[in-house]
N, C-alpha and C. Protein backbone atom coordinates (compact mmCIF):
# COMPACT_ATOMS: atom_id res chain seq x y z
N UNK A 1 125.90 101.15 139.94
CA UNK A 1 126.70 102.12 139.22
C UNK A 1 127.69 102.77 140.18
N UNK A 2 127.00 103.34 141.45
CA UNK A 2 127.95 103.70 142.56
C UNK A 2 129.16 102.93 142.93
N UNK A 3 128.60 101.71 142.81
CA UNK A 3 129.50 100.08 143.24
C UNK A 3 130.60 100.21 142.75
N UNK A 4 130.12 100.62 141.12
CA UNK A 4 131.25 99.85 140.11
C UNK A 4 132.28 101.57 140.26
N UNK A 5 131.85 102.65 140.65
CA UNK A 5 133.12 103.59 140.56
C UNK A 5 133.25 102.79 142.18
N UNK A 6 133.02 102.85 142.46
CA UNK A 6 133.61 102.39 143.87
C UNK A 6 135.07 101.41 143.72
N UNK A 7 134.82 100.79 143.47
CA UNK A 7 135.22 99.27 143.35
C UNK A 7 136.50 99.29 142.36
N UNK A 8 136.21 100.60 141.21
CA UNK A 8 137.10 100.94 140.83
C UNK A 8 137.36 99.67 139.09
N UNK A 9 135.90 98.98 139.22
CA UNK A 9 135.54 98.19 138.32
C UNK A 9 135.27 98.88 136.68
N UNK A 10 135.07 100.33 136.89
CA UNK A 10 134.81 101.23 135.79
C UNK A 10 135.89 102.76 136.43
N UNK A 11 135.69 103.28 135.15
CA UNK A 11 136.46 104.41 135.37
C UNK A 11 135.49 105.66 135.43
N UNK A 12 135.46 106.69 135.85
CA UNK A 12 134.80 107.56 136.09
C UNK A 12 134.48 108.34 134.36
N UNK A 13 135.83 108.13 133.29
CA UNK A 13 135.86 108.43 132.08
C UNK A 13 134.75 107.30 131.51
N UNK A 14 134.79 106.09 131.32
CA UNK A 14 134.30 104.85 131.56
C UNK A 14 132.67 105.12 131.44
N UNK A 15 132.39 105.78 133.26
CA UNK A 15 131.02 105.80 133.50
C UNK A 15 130.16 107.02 132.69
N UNK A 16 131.14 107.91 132.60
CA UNK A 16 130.44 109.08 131.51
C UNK A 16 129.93 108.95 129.71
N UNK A 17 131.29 107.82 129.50
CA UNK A 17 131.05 107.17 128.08
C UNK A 17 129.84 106.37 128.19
N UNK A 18 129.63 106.10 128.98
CA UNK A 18 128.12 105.10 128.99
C UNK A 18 127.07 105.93 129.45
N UNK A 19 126.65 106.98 130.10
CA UNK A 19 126.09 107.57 130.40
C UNK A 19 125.29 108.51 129.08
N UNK A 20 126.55 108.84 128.60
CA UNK A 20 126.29 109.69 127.52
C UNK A 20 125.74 108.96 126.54
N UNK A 21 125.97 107.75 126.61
CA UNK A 21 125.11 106.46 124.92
C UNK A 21 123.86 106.68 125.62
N UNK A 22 123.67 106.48 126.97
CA UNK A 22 122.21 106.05 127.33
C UNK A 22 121.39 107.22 126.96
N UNK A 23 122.25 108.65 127.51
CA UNK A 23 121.38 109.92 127.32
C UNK A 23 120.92 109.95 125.32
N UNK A 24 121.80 109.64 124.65
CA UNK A 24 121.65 109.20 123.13
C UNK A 24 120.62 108.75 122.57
N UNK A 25 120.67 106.98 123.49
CA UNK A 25 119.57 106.31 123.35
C UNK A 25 118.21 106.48 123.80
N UNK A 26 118.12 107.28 124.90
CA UNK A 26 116.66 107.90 125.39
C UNK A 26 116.58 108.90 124.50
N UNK A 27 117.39 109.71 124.13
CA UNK A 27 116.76 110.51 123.39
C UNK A 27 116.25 110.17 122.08
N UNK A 28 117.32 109.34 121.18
CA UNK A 28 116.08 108.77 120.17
C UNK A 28 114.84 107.99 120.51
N UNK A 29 115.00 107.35 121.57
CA UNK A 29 113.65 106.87 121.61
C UNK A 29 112.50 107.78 121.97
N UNK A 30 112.99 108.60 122.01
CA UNK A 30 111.68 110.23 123.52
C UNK A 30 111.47 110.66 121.98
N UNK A 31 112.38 110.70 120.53
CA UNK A 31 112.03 111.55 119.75
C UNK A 31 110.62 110.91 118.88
N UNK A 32 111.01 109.87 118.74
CA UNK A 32 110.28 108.56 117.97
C UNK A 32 109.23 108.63 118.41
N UNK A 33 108.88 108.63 120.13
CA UNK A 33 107.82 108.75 120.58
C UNK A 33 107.07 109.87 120.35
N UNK A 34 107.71 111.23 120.73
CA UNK A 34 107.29 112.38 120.37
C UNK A 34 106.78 112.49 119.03
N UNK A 35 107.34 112.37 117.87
CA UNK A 35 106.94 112.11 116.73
C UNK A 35 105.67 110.99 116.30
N UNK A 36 105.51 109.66 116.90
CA UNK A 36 104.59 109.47 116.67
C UNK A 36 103.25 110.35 117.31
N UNK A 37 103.16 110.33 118.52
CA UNK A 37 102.26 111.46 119.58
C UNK A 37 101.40 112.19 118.23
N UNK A 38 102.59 113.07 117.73
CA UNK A 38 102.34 114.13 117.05
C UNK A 38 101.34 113.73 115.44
N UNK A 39 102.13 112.73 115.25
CA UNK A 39 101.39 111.97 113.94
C UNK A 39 99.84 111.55 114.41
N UNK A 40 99.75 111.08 115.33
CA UNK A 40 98.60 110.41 115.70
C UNK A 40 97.90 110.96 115.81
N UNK A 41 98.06 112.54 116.77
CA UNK A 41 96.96 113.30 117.57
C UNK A 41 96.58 113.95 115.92
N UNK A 42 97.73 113.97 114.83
CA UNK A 42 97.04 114.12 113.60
C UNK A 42 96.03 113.25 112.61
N UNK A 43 96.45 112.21 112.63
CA UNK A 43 95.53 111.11 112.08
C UNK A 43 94.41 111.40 113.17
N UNK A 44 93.79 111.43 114.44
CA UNK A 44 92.99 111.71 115.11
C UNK A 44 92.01 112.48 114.66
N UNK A 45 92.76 113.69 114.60
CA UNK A 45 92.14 114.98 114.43
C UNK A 45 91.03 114.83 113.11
N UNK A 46 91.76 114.14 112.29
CA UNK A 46 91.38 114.09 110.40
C UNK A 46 90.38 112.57 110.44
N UNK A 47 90.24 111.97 111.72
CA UNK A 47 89.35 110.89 111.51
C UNK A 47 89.48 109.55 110.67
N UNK A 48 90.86 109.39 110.37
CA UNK A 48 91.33 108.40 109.61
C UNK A 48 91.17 106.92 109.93
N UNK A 49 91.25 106.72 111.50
CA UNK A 49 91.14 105.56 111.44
C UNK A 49 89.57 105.14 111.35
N UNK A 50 88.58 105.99 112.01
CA UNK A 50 86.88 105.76 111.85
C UNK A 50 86.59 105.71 109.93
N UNK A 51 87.65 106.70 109.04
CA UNK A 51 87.82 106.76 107.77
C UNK A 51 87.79 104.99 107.00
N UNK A 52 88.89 104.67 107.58
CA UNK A 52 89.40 103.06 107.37
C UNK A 52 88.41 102.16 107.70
N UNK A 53 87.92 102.24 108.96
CA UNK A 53 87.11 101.17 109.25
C UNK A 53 85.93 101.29 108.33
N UNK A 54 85.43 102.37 108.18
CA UNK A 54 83.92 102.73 107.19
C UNK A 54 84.40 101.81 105.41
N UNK A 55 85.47 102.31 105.48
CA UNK A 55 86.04 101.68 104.16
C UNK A 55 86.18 100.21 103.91
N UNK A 56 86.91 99.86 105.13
CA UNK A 56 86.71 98.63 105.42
C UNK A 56 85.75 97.67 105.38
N UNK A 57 84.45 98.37 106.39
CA UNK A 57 83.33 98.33 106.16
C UNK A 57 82.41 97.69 105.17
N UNK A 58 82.63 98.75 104.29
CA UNK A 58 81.99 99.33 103.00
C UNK A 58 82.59 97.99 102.27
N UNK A 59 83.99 97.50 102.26
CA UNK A 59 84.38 97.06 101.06
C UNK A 59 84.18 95.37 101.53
N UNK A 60 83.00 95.22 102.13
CA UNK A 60 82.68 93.26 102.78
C UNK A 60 84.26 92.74 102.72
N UNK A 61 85.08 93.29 103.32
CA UNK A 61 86.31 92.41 103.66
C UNK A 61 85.86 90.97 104.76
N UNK A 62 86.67 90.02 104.69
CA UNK A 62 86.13 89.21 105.85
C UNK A 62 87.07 89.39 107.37
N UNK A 63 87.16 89.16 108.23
CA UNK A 63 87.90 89.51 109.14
C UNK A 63 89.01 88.40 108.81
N UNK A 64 89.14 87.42 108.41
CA UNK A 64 90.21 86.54 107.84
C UNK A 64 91.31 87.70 106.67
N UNK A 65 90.16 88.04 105.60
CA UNK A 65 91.38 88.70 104.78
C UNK A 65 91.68 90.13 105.46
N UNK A 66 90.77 90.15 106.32
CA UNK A 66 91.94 91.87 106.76
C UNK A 66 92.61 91.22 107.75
N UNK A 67 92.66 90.64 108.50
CA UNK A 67 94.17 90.08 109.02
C UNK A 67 94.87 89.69 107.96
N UNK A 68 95.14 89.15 106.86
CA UNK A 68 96.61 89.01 106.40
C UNK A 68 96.42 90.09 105.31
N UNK A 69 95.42 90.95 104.74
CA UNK A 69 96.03 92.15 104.66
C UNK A 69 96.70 93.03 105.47
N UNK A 70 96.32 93.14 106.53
CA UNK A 70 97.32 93.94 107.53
C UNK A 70 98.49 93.28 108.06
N UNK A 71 98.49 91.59 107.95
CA UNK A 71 99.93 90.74 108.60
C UNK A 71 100.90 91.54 107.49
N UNK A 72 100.40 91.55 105.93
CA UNK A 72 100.72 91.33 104.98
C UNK A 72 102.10 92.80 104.83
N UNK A 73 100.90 94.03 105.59
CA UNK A 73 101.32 95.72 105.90
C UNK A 73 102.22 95.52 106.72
N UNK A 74 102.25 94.86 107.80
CA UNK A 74 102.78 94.84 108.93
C UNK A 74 104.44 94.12 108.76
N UNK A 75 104.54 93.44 107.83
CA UNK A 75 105.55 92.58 107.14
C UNK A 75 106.20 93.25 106.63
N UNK A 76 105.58 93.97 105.32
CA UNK A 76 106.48 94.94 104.57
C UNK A 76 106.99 96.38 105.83
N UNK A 77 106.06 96.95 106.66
CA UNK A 77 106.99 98.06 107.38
C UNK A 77 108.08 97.60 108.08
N UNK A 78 107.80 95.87 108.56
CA UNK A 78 108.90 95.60 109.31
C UNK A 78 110.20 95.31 108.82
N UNK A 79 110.49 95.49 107.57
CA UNK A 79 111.29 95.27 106.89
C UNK A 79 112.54 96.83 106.95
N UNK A 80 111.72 97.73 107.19
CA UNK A 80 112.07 99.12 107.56
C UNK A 80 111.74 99.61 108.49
N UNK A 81 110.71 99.38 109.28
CA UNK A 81 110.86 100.28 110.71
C UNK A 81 111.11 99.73 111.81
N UNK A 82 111.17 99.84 112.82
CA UNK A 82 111.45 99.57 114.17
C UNK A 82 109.49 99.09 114.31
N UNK A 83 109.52 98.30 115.60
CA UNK A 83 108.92 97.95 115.86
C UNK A 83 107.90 98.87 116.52
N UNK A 84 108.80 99.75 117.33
CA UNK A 84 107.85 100.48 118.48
C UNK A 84 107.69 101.79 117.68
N UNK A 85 107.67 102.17 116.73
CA UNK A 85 107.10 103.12 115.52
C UNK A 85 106.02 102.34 114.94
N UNK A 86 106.07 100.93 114.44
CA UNK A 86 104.32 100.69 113.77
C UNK A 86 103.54 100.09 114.98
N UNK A 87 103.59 100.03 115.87
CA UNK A 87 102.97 99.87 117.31
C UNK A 87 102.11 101.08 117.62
N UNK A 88 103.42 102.15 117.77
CA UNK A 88 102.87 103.79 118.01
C UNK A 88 102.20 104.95 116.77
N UNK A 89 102.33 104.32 115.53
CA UNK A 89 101.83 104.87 114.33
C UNK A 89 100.62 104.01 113.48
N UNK A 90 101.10 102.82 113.36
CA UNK A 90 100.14 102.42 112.79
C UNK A 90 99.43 101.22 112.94
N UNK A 91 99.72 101.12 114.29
CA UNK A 91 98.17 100.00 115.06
C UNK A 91 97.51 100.93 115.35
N UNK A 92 97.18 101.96 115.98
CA UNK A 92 96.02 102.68 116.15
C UNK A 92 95.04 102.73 114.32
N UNK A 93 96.08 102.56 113.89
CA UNK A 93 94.96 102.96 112.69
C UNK A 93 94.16 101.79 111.95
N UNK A 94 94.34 100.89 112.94
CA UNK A 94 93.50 99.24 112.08
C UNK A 94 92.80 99.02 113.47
N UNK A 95 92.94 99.38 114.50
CA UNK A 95 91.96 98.95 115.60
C UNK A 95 90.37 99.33 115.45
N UNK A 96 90.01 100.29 115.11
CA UNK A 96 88.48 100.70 114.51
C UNK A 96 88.01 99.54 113.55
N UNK A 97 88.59 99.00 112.96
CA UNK A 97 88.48 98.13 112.06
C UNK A 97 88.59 96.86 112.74
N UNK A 98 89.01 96.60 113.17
CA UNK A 98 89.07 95.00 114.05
C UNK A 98 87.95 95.10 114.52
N UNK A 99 87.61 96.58 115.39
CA UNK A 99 86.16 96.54 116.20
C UNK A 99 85.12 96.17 115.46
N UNK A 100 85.17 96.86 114.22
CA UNK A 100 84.03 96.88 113.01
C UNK A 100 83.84 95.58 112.56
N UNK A 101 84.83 94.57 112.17
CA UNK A 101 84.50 93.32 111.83
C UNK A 101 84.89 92.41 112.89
N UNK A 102 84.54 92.43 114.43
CA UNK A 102 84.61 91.27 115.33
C UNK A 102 85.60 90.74 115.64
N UNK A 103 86.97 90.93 115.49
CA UNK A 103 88.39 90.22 115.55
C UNK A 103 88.78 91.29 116.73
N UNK A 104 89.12 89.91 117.81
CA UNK A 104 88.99 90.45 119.57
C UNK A 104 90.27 91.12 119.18
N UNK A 105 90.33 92.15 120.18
CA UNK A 105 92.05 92.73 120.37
C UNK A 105 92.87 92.33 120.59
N UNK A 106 93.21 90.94 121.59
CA UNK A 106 93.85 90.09 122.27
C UNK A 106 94.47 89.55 121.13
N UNK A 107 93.46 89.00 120.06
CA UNK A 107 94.05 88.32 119.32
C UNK A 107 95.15 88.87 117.90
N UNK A 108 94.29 90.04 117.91
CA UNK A 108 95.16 91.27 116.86
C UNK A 108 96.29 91.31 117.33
N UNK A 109 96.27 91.39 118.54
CA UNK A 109 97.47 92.33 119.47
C UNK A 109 98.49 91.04 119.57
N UNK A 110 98.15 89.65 119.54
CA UNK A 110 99.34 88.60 119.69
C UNK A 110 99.87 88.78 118.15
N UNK A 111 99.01 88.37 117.46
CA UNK A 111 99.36 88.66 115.82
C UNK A 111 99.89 89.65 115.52
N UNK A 112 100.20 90.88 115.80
CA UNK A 112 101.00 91.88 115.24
C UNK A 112 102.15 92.46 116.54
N UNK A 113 102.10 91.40 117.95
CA UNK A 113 103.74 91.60 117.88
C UNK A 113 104.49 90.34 117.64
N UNK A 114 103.50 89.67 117.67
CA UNK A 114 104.30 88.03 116.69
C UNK A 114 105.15 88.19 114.94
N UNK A 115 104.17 89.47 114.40
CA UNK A 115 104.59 89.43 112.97
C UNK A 115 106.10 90.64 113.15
N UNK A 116 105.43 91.45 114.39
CA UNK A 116 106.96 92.90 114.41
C UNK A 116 108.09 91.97 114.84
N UNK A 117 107.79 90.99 115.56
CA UNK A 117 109.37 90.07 116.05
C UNK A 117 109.86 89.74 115.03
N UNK A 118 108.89 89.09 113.63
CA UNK A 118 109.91 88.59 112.32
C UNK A 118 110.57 90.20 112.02
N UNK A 119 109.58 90.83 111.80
CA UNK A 119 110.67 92.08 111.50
C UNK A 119 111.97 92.39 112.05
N UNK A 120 112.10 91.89 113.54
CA UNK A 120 113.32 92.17 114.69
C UNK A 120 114.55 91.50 113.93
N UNK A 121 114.03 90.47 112.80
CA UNK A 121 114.99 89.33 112.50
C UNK A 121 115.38 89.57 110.97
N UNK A 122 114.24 89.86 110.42
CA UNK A 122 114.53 89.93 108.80
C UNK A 122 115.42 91.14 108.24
N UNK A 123 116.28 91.06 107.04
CA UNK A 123 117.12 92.26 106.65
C UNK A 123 116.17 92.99 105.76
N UNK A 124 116.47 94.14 105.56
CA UNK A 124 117.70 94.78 105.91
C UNK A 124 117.53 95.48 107.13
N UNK A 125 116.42 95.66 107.62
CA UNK A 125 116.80 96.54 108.85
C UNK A 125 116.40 95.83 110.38
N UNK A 126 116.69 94.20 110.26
CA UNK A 126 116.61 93.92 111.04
C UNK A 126 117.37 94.49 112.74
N UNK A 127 116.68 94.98 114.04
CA UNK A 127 117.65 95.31 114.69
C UNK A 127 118.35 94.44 115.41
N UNK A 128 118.12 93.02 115.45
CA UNK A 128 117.99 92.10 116.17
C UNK A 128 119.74 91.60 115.60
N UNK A 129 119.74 92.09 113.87
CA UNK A 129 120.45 91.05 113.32
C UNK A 129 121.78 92.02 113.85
N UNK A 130 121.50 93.23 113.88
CA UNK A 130 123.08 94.19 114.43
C UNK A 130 123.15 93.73 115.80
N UNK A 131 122.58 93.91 116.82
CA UNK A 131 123.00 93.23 118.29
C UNK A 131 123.79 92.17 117.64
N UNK A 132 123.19 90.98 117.70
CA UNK A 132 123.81 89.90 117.33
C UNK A 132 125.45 89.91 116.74
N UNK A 133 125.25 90.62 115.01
CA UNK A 133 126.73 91.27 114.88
C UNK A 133 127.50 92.04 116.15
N UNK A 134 127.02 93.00 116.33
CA UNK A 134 128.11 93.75 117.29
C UNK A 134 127.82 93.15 118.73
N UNK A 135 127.27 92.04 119.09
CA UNK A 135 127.86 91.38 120.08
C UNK A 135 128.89 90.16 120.02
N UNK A 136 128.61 89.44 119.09
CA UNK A 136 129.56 88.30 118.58
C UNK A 136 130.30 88.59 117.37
N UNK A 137 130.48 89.81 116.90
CA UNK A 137 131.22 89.84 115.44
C UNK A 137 131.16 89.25 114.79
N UNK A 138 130.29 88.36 114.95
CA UNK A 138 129.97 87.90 113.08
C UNK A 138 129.56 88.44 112.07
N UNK A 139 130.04 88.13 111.06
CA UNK A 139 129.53 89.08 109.70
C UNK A 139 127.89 88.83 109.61
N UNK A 140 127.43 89.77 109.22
CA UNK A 140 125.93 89.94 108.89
C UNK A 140 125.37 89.13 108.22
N UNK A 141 126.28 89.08 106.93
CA UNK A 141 125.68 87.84 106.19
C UNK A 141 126.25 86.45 105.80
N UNK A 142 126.72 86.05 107.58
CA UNK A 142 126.62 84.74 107.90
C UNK A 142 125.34 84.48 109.33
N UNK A 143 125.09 85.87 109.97
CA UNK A 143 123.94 85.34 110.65
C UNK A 143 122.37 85.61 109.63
N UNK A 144 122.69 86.38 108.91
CA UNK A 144 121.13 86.08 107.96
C UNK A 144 120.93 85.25 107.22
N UNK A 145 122.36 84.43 106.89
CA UNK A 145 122.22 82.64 106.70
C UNK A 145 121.70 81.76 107.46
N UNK A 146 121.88 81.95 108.88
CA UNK A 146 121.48 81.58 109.53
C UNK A 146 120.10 81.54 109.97
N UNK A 147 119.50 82.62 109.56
CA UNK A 147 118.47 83.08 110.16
C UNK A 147 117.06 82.81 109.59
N UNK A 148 117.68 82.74 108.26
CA UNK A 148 115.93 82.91 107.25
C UNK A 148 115.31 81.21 107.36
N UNK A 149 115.90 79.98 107.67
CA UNK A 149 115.25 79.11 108.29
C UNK A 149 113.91 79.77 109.44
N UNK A 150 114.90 80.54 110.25
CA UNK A 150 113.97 80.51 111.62
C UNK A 150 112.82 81.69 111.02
N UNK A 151 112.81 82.20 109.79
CA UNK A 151 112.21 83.30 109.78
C UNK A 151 110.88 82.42 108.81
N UNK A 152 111.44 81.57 107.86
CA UNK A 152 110.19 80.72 107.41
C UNK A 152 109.28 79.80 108.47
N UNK A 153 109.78 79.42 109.43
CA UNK A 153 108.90 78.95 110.54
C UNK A 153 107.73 79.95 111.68
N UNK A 154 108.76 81.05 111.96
CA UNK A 154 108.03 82.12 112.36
C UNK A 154 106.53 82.76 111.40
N UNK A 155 107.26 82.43 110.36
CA UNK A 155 105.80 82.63 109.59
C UNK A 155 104.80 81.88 109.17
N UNK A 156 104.91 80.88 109.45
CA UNK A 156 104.16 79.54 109.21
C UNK A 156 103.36 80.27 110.58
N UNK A 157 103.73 80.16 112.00
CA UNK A 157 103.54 79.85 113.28
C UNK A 157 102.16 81.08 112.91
N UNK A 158 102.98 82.15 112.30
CA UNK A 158 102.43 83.91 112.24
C UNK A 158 101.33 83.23 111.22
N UNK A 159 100.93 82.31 110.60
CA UNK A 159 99.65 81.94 110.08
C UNK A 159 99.00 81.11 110.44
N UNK A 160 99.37 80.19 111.43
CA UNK A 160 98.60 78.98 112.34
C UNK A 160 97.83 80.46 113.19
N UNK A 161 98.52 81.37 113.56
CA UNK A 161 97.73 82.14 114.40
C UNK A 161 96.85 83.45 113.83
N UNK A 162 97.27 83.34 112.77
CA UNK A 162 95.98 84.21 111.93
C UNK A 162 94.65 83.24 111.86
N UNK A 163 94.94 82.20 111.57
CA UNK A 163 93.43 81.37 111.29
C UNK A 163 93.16 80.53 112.15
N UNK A 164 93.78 80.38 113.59
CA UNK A 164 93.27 79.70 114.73
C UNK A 164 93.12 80.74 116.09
N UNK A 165 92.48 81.88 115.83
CA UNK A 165 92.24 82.91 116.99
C UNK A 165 92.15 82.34 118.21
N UNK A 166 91.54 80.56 118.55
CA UNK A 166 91.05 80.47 119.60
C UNK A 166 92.40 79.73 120.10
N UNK A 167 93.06 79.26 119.31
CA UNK A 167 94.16 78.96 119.88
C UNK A 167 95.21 79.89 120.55
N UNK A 168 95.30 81.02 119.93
CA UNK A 168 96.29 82.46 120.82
C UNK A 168 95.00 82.41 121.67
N UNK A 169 93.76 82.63 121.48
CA UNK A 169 93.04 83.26 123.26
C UNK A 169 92.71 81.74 124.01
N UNK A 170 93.40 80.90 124.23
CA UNK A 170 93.08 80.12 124.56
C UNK A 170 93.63 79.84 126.09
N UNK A 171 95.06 80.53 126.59
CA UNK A 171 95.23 80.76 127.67
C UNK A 171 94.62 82.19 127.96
N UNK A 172 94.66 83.20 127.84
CA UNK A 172 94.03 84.55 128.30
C UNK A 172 92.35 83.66 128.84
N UNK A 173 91.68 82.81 127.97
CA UNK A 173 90.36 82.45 128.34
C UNK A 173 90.44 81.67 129.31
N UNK A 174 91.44 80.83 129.54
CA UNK A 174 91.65 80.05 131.07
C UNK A 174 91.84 80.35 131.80
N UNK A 175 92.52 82.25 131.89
CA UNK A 175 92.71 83.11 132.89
C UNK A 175 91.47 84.44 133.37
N UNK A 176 90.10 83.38 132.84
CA UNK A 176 89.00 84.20 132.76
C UNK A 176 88.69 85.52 131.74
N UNK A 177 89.57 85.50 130.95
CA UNK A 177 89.52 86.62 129.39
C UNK A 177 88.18 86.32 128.96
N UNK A 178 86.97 87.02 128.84
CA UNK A 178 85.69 86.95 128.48
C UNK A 178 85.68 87.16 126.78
N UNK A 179 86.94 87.63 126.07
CA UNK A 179 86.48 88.22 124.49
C UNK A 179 86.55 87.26 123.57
């Protein structure tokens, strides 16, 4: 950054305009975070996720159908939220429940940022699909033409790995992963 006023590669007006997006962009992200924090240490407090799992529990789900009930949750938020909001809001609240019916974390945890990446891609709030626009200017809806091919394969892949667990832990277990 020093370099580039140096060098005279940026302008000092230049380096402040970018400075100021970044201060922007940390700050929505510090808020998002803050806000979940706050949500959580509430769901905490009120016992919701030990709530869920008892329910869970209670209701002989198999660990097969609560994974694609939750791929299923995880699909529809990604359609609207950012990724690192149902990460920070609402994976804590299905992990009691994975514990409760035997489905390792490793394997939860490939499966639900495998399913938030389709979200990165799918409209309408894909964020993946605006980079893309506002880096190459293409219209939006010539790259979500593009796109929903790769988004029906991603989900195929996002169900080879719901019902072959040992296949996602299959390197972690060659790297001595005991779960």
């Amino acid at each position: 950054m020093i370099l580039s006023v140096i060098y005279r590669s940026i302008s000092f007006k230049q380096l402040y305009h970018a400075l100021k997006e970044s201060a922007y962009s940390s700050a929505s992200v510090g808020l998002v975070i803050g806000s979940a924090l706050i949500f959580n240490y509430i769901i905490a407090t009120e016992n919701v996720p030990t709530a869920i799992a008892q329910w869970i529990g209670a209701s002989d789900f198999s660990p097969l159908a609560f994974l694609l009930m939750v791929n299923l949750i995880y699909l529809g938020l990604g359609f609207l939220l950012d990724a690192t909001t149902v990460i920070l809001v609402i994976v804590p609240l299905f992990i009691p429940a994975c514990r409760e019916l035997g489905i390792d974390l490793v394997h939860f945890g490939v499966v639900t940022v495998v399913n938030l990446m389709i979200g990165l891609i799918t409209p309408p709030y894909g964020v993946l699909l605006f980079v893309i626009n506002g880096t190459t200017k293409i219209p939006l809806a010539g790259i979500v033409k593009q796109v929903v091919p790769f988004i029906f394969v991603l989900l195929a892949a996002l169900l080879v790995m719901i019902l072959s667990p040992d296949l996602v832990l299959a390197i972690p277990r060659m790297m001595g992963y005991q779960g």
